[in-house]
Structure formats: C-alpha cells, structure tokens
C-alpha atoms as a PDB file:
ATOM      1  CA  UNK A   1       2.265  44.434  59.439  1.00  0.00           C
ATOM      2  CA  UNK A   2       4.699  46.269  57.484  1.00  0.00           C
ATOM      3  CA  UNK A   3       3.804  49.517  55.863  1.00  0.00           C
ATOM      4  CA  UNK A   4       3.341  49.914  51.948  1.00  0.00           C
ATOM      5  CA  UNK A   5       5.252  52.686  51.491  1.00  0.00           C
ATOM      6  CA  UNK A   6       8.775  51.709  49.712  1.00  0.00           C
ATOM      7  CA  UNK A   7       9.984  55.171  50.903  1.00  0.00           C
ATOM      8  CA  UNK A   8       9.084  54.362  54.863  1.00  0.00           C
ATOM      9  CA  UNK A   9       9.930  50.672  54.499  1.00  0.00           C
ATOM     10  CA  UNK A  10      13.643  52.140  53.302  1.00  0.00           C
ATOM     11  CA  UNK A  11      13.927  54.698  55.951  1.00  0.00           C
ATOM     12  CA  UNK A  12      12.968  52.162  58.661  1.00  0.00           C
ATOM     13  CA  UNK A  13      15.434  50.028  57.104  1.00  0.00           C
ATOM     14  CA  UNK A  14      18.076  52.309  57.597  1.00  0.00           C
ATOM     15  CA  UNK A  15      16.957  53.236  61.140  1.00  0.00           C
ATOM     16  CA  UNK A  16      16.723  49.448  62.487  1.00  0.00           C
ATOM     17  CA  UNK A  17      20.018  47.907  61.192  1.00  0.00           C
ATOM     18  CA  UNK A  18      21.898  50.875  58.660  1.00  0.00           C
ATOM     19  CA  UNK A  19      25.180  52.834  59.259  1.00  0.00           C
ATOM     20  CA  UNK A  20      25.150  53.829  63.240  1.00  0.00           C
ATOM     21  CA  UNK A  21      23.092  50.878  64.441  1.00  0.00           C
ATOM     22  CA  UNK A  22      25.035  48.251  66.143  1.00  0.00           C
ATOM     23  CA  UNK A  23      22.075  45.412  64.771  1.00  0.00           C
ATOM     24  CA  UNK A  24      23.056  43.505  61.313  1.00  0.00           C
ATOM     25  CA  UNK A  25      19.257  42.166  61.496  1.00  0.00           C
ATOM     26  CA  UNK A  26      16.073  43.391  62.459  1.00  0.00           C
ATOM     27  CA  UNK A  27      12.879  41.490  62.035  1.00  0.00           C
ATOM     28  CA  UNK A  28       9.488  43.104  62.823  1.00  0.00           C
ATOM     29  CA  UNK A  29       5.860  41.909  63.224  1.00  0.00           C
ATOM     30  CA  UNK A  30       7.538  38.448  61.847  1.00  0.00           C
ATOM     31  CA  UNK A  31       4.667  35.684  60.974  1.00  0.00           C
ATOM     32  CA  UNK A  32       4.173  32.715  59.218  1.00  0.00           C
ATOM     33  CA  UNK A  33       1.128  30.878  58.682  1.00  0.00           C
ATOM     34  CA  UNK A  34       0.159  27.568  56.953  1.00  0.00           C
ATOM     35  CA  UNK A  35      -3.112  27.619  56.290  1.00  0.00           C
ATOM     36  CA  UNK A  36      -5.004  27.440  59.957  1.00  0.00           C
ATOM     37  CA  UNK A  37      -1.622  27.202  61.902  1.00  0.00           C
ATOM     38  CA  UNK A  38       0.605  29.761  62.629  1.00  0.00           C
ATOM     39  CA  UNK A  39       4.121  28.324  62.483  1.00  0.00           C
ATOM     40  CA  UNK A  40       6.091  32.026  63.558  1.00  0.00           C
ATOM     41  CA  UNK A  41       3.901  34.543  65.180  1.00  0.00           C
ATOM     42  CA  UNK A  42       4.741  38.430  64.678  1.00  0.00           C
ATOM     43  CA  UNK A  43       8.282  38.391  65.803  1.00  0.00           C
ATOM     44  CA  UNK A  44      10.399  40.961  66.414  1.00  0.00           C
ATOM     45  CA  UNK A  45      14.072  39.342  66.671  1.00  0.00           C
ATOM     46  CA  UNK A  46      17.472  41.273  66.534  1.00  0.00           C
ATOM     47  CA  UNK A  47      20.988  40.192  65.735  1.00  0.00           C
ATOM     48  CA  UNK A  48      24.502  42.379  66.520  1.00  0.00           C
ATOM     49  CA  UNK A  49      27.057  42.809  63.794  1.00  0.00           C
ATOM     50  CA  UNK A  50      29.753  39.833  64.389  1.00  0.00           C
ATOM     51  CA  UNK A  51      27.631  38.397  67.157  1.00  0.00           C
ATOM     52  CA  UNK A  52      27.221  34.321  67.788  1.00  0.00           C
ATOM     53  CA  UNK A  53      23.396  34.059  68.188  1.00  0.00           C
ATOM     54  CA  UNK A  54      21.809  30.124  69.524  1.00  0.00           C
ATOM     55  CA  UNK A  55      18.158  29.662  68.636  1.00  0.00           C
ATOM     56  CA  UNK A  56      16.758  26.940  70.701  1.00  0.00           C
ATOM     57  CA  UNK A  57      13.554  25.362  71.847  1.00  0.00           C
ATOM     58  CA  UNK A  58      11.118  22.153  71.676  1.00  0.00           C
ATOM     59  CA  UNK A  59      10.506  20.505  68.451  1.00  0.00           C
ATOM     60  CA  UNK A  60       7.865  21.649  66.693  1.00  0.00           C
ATOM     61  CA  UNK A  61       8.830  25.900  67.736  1.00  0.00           C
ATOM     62  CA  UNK A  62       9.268  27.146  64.345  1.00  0.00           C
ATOM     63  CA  UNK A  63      13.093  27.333  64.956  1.00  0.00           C
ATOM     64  CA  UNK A  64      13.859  25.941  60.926  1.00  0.00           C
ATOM     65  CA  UNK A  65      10.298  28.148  59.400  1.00  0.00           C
ATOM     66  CA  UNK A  66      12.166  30.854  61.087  1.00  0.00           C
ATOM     67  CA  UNK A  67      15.321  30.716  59.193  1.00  0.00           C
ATOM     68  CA  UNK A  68      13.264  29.827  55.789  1.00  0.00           C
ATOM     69  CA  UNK A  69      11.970  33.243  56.302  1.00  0.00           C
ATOM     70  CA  UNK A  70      15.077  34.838  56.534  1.00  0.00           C
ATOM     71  CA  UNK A  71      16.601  33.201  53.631  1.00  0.00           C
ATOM     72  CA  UNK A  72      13.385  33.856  51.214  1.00  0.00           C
ATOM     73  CA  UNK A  73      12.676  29.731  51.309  1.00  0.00           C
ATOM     74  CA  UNK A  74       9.083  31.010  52.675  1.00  0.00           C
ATOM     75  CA  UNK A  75       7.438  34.424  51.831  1.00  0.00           C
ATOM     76  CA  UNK A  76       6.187  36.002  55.550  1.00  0.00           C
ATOM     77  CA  UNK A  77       2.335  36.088  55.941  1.00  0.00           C
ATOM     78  CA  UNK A  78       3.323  39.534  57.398  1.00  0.00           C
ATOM     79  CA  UNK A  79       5.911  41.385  58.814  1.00  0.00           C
ATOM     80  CA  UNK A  80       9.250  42.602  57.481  1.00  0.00           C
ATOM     81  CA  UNK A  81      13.062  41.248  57.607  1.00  0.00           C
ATOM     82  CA  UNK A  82      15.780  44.066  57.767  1.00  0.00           C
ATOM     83  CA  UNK A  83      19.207  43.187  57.106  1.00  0.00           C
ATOM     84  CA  UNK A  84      21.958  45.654  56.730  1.00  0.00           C
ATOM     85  CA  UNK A  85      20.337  49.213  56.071  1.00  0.00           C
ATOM     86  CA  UNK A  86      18.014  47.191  53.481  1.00  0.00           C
ATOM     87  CA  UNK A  87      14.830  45.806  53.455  1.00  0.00           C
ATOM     88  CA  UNK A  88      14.800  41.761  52.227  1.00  0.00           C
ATOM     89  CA  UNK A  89      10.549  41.008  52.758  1.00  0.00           C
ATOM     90  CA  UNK A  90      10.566  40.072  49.355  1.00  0.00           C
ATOM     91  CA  UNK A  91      13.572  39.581  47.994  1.00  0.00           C
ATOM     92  CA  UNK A  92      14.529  35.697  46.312  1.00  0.00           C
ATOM     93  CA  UNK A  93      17.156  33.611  47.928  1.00  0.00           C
ATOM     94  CA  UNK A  94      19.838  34.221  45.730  1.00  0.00           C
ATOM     95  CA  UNK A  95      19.627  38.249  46.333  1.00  0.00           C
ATOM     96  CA  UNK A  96      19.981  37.691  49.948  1.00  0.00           C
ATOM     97  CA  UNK A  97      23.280  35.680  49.402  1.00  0.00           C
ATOM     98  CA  UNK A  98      24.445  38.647  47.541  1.00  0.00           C
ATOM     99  CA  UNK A  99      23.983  40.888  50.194  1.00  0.00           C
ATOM    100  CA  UNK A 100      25.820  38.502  52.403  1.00  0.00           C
ATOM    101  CA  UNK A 101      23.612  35.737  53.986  1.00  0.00           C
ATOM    102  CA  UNK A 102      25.005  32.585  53.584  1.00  0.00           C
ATOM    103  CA  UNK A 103      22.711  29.162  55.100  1.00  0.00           C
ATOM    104  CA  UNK A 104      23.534  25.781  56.081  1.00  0.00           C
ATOM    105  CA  UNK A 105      20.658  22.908  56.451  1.00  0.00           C
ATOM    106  CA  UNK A 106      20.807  20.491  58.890  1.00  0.00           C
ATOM    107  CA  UNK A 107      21.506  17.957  55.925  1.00  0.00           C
ATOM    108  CA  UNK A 108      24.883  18.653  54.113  1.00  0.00           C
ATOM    109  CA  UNK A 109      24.108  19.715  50.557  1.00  0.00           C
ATOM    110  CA  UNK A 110      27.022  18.630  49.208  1.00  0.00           C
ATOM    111  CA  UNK A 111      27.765  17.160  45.569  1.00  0.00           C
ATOM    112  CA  UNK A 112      28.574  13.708  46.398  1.00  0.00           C
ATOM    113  CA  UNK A 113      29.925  13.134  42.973  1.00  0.00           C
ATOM    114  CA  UNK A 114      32.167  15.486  43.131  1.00  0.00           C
ATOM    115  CA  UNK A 115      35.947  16.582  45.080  1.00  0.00           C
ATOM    116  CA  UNK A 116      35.761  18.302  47.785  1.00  0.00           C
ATOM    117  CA  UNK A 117      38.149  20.978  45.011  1.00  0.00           C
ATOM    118  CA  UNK A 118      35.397  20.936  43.000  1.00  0.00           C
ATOM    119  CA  UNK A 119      32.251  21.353  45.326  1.00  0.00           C
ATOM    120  CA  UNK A 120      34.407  24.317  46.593  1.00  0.00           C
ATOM    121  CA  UNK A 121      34.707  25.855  43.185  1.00  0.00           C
ATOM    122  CA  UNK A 122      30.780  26.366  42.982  1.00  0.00           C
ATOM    123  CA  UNK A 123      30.303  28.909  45.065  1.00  0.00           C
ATOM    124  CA  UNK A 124      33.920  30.078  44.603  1.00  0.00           C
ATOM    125  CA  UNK A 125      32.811  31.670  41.028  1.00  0.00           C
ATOM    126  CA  UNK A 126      29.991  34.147  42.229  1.00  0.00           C
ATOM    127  CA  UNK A 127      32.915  35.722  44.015  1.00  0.00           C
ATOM    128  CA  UNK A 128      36.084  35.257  42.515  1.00  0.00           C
ATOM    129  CA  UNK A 129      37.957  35.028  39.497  1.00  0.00           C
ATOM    130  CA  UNK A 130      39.532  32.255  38.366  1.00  0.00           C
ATOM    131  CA  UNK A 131      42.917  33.615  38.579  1.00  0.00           C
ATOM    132  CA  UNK A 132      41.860  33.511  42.235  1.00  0.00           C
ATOM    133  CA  UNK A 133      40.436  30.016  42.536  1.00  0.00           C
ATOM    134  CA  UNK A 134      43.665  28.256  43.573  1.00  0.00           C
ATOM    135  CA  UNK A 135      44.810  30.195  46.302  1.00  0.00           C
ATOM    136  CA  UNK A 136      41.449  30.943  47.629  1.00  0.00           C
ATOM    137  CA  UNK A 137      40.510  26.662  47.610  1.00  0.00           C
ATOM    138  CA  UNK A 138      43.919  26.282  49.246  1.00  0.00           C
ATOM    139  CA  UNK A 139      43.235  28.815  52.304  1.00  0.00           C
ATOM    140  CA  UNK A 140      39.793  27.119  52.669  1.00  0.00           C
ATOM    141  CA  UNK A 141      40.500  23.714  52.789  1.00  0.00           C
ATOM    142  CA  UNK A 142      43.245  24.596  55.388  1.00  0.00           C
ATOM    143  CA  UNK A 143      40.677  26.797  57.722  1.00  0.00           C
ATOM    144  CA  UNK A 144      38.423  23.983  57.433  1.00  0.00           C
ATOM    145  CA  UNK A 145      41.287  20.888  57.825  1.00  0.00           C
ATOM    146  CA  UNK A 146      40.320  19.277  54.569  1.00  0.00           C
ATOM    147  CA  UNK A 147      43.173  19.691  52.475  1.00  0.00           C
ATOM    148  CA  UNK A 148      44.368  16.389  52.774  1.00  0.00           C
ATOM    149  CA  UNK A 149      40.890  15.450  51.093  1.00  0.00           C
ATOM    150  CA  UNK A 150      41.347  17.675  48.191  1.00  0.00           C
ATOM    151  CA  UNK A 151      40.894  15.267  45.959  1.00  0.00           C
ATOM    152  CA  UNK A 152      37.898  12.838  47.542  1.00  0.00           C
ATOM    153  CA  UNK A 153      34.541  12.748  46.138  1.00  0.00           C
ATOM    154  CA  UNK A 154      32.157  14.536  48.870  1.00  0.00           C
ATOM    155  CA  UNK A 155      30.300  11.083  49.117  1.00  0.00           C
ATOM    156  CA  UNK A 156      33.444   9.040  51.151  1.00  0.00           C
ATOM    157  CA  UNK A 157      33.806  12.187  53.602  1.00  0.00           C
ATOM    158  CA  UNK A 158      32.866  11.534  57.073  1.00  0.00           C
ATOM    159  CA  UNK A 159      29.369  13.114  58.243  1.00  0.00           C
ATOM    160  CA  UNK A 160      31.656  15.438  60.072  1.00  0.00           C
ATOM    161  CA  UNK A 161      34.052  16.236  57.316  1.00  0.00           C
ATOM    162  CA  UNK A 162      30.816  16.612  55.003  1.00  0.00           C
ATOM    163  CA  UNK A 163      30.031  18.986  57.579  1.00  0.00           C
ATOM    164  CA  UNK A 164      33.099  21.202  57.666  1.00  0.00           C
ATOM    165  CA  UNK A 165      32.810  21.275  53.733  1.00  0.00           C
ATOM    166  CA  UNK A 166      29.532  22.275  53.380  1.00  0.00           C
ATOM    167  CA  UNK A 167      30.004  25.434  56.448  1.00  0.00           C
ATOM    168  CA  UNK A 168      33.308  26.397  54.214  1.00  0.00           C
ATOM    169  CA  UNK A 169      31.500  25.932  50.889  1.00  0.00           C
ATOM    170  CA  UNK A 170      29.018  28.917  52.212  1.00  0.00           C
ATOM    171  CA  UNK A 171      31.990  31.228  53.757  1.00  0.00           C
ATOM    172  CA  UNK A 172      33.138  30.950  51.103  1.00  0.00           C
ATOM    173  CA  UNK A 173      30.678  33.605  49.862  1.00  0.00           C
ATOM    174  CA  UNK A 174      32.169  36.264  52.692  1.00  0.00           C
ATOM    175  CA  UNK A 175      28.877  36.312  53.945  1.00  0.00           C
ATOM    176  CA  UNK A 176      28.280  39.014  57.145  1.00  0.00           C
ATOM    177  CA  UNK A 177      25.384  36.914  58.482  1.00  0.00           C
ATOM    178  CA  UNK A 178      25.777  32.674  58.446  1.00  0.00           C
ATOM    179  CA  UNK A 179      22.528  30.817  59.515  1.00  0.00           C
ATOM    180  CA  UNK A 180      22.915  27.212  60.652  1.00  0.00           C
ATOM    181  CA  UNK A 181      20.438  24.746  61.236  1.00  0.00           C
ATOM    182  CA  UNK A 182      22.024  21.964  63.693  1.00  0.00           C
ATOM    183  CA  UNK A 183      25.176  21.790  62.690  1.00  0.00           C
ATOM    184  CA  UNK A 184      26.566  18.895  65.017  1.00  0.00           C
ATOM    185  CA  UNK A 185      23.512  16.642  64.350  1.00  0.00           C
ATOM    186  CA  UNK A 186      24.649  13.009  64.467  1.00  0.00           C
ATOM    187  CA  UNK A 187      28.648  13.911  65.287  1.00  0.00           C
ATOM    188  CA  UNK A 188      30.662  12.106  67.409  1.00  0.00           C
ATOM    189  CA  UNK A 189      31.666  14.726  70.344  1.00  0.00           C
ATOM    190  CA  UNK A 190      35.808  15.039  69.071  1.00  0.00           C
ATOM    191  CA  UNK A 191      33.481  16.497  66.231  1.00  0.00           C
ATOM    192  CA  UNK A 192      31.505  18.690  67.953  1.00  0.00           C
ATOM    193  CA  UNK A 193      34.310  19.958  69.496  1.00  0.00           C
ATOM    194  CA  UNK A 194      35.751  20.944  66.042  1.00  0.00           C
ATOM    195  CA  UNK A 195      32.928  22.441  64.972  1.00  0.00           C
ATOM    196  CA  UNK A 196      32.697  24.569  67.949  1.00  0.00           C
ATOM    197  CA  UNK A 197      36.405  25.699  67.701  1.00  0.00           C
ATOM    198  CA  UNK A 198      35.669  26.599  63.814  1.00  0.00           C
ATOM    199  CA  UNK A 199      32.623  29.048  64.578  1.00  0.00           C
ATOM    200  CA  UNK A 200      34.320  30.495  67.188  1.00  0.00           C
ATOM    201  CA  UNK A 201      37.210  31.326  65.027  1.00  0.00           C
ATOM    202  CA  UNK A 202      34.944  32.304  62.454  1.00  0.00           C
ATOM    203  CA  UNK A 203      33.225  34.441  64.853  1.00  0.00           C
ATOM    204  CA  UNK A 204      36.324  36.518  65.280  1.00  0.00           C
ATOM    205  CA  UNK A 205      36.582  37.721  62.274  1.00  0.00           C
ATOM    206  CA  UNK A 206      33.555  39.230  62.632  1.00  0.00           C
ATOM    207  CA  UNK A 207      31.017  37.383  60.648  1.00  0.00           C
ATOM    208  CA  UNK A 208      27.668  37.101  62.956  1.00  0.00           C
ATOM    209  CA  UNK A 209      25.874  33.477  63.808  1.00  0.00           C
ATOM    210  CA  UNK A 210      22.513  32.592  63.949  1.00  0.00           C
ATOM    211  CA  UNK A 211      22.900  28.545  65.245  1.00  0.00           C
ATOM    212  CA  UNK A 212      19.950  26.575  65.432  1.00  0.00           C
ATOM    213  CA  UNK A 213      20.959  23.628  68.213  1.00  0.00           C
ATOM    214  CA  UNK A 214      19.578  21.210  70.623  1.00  0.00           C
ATOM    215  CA  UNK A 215      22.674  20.510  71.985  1.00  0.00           C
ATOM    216  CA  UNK A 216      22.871  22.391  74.894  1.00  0.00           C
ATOM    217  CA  UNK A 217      26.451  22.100  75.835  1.00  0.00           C
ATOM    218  CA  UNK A 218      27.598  22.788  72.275  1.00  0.00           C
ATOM    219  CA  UNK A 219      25.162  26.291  72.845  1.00  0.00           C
ATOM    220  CA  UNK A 220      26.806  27.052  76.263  1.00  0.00           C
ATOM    221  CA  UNK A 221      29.996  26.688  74.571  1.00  0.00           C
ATOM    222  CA  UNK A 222      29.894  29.081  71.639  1.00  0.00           C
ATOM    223  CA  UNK A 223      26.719  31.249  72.461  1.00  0.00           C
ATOM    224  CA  UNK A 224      26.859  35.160  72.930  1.00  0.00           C
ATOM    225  CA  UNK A 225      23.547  35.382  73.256  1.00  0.00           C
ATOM    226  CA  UNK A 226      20.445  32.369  73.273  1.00  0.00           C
ATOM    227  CA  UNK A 227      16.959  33.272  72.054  1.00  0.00           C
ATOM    228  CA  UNK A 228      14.189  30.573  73.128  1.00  0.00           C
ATOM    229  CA  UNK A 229      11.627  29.760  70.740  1.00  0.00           C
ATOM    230  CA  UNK A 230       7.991  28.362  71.958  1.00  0.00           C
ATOM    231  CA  UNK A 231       5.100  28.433  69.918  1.00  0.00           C
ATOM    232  CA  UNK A 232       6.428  30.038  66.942  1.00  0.00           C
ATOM    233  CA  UNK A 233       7.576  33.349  69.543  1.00  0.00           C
ATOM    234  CA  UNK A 234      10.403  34.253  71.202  1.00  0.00           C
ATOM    235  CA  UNK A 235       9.962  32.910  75.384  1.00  0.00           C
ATOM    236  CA  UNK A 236      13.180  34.847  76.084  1.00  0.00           C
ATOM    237  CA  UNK A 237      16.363  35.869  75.469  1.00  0.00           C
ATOM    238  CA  UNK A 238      19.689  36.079  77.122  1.00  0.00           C
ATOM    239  CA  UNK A 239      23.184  34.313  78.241  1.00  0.00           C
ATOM    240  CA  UNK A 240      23.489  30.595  78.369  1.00  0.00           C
ATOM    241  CA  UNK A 241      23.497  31.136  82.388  1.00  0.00           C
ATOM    242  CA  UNK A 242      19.868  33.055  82.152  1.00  0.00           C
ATOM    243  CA  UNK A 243      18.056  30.692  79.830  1.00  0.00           C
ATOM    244  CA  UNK A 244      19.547  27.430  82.206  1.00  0.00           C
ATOM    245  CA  UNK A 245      18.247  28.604  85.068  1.00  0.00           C
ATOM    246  CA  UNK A 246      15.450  29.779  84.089  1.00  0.00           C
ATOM    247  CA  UNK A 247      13.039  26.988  85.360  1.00  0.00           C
ATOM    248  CA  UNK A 248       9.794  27.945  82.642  1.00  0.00           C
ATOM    249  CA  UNK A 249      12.627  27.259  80.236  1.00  0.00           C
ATOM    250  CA  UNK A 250      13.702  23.958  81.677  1.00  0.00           C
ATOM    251  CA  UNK A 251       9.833  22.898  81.815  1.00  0.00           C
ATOM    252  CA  UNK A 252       9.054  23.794  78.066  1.00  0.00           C
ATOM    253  CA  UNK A 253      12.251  22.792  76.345  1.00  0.00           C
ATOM    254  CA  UNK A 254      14.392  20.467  78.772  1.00  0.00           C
ATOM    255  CA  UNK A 255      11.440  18.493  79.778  1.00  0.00           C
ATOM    256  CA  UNK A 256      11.835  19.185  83.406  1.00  0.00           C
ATOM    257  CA  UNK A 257       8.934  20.186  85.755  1.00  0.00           C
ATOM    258  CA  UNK A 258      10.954  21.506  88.548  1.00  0.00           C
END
C-alpha cells in the first residue's frame, strides 16, 4: 500500500516516471475492491512515453475498473498511480486532464444537439483562446476527416464518425497519455481500419495509448506492446506475437483449450 509520507510519495514519484525515466505511468500495489470482490488486485502496470499500449482479456477482468482508476472515476482501495514525475492517488478527474490524460468511453459522449463545430469548441476553451478557436477546429476536423460535417448536429453522424469526433474532441486537450475503452465497438471494418490509421498517426507524434480492445486483429495491428488482464491482474505482457501464441492466453481469453 502506498506510504503516507507526501515527501516519499513525491520522491517515488519522481523516481518511477519523472525527468530520466523512459515510463509516462507507473502504477504500484494497484487494487480495487467492491465490497467482498476485488475487481483490480495490487497491480503494478507501466506505460513508455509515446508508446501504443492494448489492454486485453475476458469479460469480466477489470480491463474498464482499471482505467476508472486511472482517470479518478474510482478512488483505489490501495495502491498509488504515478503519472509524469507526479503522484495522481487522489487527485479528481478534471486535475488529471490538466496534467494531460485525456479518456474515451466505449460509448461516444458526444452532444447530440449540437455541430460537430460546436462539440469541438468545449474542450477547445480549457486550452485555447478564442482568437485560436478557428484555426485550431479547422486542423481538427481535417486530422479527423470531419470537416465536411462541420456543420451536422453530433446526433446524424455515423457511429463511426461519432467516433472520430469524440477521440478528436479529447486531443484536443494535447493530452501526453489517451485512454480508450473499445474504440471500434460496433464499426463496420472500412471503419476500423480508419480508426487504426488515426492512432497510429497519433501515435507518432508522440502521445502514448492505453487501448482497451477485444478485437484482436485491430490489437495486432496498432499494438507496441499488449498487457493481458485475468482476474483483475496482469497474466502477461508482451508483443502481439507473444500473447497469440501463448496457449494459457488462448485458453483464458480466446476460449480455446488447446
């Protein structure tokens, strides 16, 4: 459980994912119990700067508790989240977005009343002015292909376009660190393809992934690294290559006994 001390918890900080560490996210001793059950049991996980991290495993693995943790939607039993030379344990949401995580649920979130212009311009003010706003929307909606939708409420985008807007609603927050919870649920694979084209690009300019999928061709083809989640702990970790041949993995989470 993580120590008491502000002044070891900041030096530990530091140590696990500060200035000469190549890791953007540490977490330690990570757990999460409801009542009786324990939904994420003392993890220690570890993300590279401007890596593309897949989280898989079997419904039911704590894959989506996990990300609530590190997003401040649940409050650890015990344990502590480092993120950039800082401790986050118990910091709210919104302080984490200011120190550059951004999340996307497997649900878009988007205002379906409003343009896709205008559900852009929400998160556009916590980080730019409005002298700003124009260009930046522009540049966006281009990166994302949904400038010829400028002006359509978010409700009569496709699921994939509803999709794209959401992901570019949260970069739009420069965040270093973007956490995604199935992002190709229910898309048509042209879409899939997209989407694994855009967080690829994404990737190279050096903002790191954390991608919650079942997909396993969409994993294998934007993954650096897979981490395997059974019974709210990590099974293993490695390539694509390593976790699909790795034939404990195929039993618990491809359904395969052999």
């Amino acid at each position: 459980m993580a120590t008491s001390d502000p002044t070891i918890k900041t030096t530990q900080a530091v140590d696990e994912t500060g200035e000469g560490s190549s890791r953007i996210l540490q977490t330690r001793g990570l757990t999460k119990r409801f009542g009786g059950l324990t939904a994420i049991d003392d993890v220690d996980f570890a993300v590279d700067a401007g890596e593309l991290r897949c989280l898989i495993g079997p419904n039911g693995a704590g894959k989506s508790t996990f990300l609530k943790l590190l997003t401040g939607r649940h409050d650890p039993s015990a344990g502590a989240i480092y993120y950039n030379g800082a401790e986050l344990t118990d910091l709210p949401p919104y302080k984490r977005i200011d120190r550059g995580i951004s999340i996307k649920f497997q649900v878009p979130s988007v205002y379906p009343d409003l343009t896709v212009e205008e559900n852009l311009r929400i998160p556009l003010q916590r980080v730019a002015s409005k002298a700003e706003f124009e260009e930046r929307t522009i540049e966006t909606l281009e990166q994302f292909d949904l400038l010829e939708e400028i002006d359509t409420t978010a409700a009569n985008l496709s699921h994939g376009q509803q999709q794209r807007l959401e992901i570019g609603m949260a970069m739009t927050l420069e965040p270093d660190l973007m956490l995604l919870d199935e992002p190709v649920a229910g898309l048509s694979v042209e879409e899939t393809e997209e989407i694994a084209e855009l967080l690829v690009e994404l990737n190279d300019e050096d903002v790191a992934f954390i991608v919650i999928e079942h997909d396993i061709d969409f994993v294998a083809s934007i993954a650096d690294r897979v981490t395997v989640l059974h019974q709210g702990d990590i099974f293993t970790e490695g390539t694509i290559e390593d976790v699909r041949s790795d034939p404990e993995v195929k039993k618990i989470y491809l359904g395969e006994d052999h």
